[in-house]
C-alpha atoms as a PDB file:
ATOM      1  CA  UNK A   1     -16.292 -50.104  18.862  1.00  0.00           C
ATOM      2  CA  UNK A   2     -12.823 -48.158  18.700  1.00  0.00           C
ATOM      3  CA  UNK A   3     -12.257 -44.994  17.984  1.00  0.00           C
ATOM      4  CA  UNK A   4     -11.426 -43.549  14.649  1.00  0.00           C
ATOM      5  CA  UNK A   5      -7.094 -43.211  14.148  1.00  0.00           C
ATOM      6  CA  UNK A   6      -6.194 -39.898  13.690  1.00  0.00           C
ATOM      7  CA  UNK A   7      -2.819 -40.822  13.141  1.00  0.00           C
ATOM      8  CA  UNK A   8      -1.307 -38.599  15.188  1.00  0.00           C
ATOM      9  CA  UNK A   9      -2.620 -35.254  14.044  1.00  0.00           C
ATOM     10  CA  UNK A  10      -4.417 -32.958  15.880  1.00  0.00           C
ATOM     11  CA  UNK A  11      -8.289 -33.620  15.517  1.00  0.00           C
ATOM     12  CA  UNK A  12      -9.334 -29.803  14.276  1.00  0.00           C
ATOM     13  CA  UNK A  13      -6.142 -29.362  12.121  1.00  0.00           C
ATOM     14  CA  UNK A  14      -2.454 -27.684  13.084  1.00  0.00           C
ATOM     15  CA  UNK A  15      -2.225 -27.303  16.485  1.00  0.00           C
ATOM     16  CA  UNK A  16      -2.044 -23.373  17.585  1.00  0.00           C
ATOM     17  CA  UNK A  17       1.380 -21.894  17.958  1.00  0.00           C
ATOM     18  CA  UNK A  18      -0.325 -19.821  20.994  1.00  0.00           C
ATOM     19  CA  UNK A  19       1.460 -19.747  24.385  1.00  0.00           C
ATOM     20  CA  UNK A  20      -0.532 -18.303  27.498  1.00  0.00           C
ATOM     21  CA  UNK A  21       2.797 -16.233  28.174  1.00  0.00           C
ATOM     22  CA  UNK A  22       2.202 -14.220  24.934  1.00  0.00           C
ATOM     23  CA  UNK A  23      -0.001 -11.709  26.168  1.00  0.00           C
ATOM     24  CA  UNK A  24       2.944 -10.567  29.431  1.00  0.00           C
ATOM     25  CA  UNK A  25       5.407 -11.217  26.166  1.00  0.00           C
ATOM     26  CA  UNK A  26       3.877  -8.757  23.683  1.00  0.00           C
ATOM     27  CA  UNK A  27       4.006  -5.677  26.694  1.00  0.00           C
ATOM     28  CA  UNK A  28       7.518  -6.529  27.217  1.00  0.00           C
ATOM     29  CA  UNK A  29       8.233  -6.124  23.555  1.00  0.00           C
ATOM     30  CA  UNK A  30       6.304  -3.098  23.156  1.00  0.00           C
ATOM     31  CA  UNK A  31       7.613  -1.412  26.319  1.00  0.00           C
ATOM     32  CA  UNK A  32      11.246  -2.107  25.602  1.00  0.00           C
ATOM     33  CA  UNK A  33      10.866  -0.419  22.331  1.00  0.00           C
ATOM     34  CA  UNK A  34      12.429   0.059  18.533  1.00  0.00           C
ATOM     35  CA  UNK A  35      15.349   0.737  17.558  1.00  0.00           C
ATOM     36  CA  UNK A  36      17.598   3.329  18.714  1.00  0.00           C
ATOM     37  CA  UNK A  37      17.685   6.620  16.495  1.00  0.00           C
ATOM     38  CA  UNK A  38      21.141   8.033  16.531  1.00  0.00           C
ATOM     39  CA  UNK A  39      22.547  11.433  15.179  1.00  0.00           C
ATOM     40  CA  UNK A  40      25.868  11.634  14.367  1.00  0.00           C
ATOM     41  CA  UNK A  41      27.763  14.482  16.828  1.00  0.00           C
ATOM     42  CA  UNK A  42      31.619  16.342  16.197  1.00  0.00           C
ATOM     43  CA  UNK A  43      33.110  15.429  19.226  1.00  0.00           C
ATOM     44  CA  UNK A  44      36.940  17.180  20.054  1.00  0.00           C
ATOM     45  CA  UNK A  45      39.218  14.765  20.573  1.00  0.00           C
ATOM     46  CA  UNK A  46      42.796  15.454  22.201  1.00  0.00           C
ATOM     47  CA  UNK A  47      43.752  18.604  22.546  1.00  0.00           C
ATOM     48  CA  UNK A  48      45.392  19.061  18.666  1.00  0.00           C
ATOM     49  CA  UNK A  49      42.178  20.396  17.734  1.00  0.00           C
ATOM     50  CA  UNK A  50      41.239  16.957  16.004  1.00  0.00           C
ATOM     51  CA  UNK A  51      37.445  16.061  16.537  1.00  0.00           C
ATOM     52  CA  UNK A  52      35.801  12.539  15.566  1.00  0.00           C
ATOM     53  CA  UNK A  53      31.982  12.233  14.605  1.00  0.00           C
ATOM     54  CA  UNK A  54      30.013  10.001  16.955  1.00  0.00           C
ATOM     55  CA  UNK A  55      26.811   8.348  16.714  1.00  0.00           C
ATOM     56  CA  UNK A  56      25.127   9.915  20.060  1.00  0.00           C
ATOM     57  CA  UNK A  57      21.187   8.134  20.467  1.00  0.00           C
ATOM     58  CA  UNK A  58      18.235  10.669  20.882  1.00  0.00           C
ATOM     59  CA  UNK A  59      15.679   8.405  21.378  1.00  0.00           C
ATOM     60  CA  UNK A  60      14.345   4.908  20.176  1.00  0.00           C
ATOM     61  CA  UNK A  61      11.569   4.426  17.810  1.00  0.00           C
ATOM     62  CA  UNK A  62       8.184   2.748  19.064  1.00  0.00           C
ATOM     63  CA  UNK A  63       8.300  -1.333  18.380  1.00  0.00           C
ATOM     64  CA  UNK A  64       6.095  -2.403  15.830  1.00  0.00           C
ATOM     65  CA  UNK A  65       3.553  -5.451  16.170  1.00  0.00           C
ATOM     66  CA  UNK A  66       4.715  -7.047  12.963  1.00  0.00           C
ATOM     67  CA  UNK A  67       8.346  -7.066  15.041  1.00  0.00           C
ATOM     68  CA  UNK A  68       6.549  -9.097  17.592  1.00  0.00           C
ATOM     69  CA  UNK A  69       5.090 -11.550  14.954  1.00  0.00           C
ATOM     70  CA  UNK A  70       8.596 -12.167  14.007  1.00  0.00           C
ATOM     71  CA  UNK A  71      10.169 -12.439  17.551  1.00  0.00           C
ATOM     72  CA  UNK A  72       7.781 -15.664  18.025  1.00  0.00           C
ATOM     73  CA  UNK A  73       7.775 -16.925  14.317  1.00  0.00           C
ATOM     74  CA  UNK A  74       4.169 -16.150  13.528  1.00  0.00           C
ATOM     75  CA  UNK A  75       2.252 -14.306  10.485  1.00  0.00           C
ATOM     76  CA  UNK A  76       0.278 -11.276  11.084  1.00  0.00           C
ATOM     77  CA  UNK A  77      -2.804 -13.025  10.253  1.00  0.00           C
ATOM     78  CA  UNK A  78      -2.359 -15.747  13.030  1.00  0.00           C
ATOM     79  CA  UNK A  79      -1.173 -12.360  15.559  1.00  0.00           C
ATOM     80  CA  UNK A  80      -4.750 -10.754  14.394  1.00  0.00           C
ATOM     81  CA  UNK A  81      -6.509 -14.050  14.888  1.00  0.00           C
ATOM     82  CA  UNK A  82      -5.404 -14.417  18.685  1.00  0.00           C
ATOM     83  CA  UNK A  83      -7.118 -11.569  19.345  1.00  0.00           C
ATOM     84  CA  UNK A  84     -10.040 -12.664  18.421  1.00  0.00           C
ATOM     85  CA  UNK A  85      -9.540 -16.107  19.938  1.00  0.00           C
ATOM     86  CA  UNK A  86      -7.967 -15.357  22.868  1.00  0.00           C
ATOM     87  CA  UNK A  87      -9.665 -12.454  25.222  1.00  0.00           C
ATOM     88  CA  UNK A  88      -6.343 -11.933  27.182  1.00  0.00           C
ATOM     89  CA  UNK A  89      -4.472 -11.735  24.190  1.00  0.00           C
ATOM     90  CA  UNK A  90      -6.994  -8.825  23.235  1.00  0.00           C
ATOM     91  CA  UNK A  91      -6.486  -7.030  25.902  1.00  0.00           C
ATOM     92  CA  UNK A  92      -3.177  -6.954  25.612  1.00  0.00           C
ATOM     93  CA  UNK A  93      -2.749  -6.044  22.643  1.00  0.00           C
ATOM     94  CA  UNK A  94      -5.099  -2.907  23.562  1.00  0.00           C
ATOM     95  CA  UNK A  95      -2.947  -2.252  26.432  1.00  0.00           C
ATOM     96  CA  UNK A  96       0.006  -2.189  24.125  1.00  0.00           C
ATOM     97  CA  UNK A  97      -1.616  -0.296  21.394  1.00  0.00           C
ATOM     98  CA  UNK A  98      -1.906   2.676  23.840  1.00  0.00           C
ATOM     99  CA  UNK A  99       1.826   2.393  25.061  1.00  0.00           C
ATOM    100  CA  UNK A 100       3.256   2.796  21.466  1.00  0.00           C
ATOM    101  CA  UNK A 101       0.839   5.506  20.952  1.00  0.00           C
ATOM    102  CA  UNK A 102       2.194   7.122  24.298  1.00  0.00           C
ATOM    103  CA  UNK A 103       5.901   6.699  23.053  1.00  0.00           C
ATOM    104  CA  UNK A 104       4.591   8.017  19.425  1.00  0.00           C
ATOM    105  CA  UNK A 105       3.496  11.291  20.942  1.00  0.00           C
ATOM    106  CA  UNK A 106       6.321  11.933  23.592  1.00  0.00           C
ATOM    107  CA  UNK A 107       8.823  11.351  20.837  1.00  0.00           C
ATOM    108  CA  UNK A 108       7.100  13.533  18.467  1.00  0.00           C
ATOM    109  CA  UNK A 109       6.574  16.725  21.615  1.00  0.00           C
ATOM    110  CA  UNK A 110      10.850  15.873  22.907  1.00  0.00           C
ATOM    111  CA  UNK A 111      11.548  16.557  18.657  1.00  0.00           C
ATOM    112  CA  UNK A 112      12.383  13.046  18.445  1.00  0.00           C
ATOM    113  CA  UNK A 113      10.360  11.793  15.674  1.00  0.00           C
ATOM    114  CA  UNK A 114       8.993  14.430  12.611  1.00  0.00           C
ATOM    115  CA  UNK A 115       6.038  15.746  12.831  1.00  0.00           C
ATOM    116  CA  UNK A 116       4.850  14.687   9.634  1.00  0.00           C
ATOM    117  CA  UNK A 117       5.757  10.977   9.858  1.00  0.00           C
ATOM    118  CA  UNK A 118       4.081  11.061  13.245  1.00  0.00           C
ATOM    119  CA  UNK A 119       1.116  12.856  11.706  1.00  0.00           C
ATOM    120  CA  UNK A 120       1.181   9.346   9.494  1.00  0.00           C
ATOM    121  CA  UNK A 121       1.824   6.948  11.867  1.00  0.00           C
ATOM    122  CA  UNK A 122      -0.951   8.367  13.832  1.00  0.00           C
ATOM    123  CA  UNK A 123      -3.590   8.279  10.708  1.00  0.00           C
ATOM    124  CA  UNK A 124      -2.342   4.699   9.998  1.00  0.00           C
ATOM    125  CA  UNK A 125      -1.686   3.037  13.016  1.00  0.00           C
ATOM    126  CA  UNK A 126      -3.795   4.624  15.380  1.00  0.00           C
ATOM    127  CA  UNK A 127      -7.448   5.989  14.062  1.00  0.00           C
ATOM    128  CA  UNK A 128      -6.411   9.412  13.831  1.00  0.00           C
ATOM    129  CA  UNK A 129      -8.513  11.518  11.164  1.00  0.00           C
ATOM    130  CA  UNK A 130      -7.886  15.088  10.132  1.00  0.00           C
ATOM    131  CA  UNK A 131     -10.782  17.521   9.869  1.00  0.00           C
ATOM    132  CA  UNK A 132     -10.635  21.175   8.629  1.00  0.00           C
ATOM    133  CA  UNK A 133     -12.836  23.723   9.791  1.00  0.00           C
ATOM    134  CA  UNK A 134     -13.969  26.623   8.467  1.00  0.00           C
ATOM    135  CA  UNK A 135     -15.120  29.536  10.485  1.00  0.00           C
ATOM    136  CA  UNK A 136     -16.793  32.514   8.213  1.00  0.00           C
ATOM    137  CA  UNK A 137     -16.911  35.915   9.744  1.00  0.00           C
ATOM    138  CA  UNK A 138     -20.393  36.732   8.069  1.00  0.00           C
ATOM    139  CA  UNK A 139     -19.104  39.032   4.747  1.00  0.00           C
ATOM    140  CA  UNK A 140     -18.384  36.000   2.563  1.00  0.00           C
ATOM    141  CA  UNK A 141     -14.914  35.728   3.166  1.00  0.00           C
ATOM    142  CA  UNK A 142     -13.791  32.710   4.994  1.00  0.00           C
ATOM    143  CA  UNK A 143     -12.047  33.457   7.963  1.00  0.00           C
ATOM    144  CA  UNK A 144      -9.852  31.247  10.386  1.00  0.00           C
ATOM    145  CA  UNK A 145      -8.799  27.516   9.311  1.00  0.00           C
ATOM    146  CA  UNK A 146      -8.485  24.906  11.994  1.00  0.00           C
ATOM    147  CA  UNK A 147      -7.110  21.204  11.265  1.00  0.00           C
ATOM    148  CA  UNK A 148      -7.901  19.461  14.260  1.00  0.00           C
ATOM    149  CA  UNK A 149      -6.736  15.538  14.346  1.00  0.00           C
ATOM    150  CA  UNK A 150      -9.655  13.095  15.849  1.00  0.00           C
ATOM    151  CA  UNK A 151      -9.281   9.596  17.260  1.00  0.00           C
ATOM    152  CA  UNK A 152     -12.581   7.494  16.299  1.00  0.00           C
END
């Protein structure tokens, strides 16, 4: 008895777009980083006194994953998928998780990035919760306020 023709196709559907060098591919991206975040600078020019404005970089911004997706043609959905398919994909993608949180934070501290957008980032991106405490100093009036960020 033969076989049953598939006609070419690949028995379980579309064959994955997944390459084993994606997981050493996706810390590259992540480590090279963003784009570059320039600030224009006066610069003198000559010595008439004439200046011309510059765009000097401060710093790049981190990469984003859906910038990855797009580097190797693939939806977000299929990049969230590999994860769950593919354990070294997983832990890659942890790995790189903490770098861009790394170059979130150091950006933010050197007065790179704002505060509040890395405030956001952090909430969005990263698992970061605020939470307010109240400390009372025992005569019904509330005393100190402390917003503390936590990672769950």
């Amino acid at each position: 008895m033969m076989p049953p023709r598939n006609n070419g196709k690949h028995p379980g559907g579309r064959p994955s777009k997944y390459d084993p060098s994606y997981p050493d591919q996706l810390l590259t991206f992540i480590q090279r980083g963003g784009p570059p975040i320039v600030k224009p600078m006066v610069v003198s020019v000559g010595n008439n006194g004439g200046s011309e404005i510059l765009d000097h970089p401060i710093g790049k911004l981190p990469a984003r994953f859906e910038g990855f997706c797009r580097e190797v043609g693939i939806s977000r959905e299929t990049f969230d998928t590999w994860q769950s398919v593919h354990p070294e994909f997983l832990d890659a993608y942890k790995k790189a998780k903490q770098i861009q949180l790394e170059q979130l934070l150091q950006g933010m501290t050197a007065g790179v990035y704002q505060v509040a957008a890395t405030i956001f980032d952090l909430k969005n991106n990263h698992g970061y919760k605020d939470r307010m405490e109240v400390n009372g100093n025992g005569n019904g009036k509330s005393g100190d306020t402390h917003y503390h960020y936590t990672f769950n």
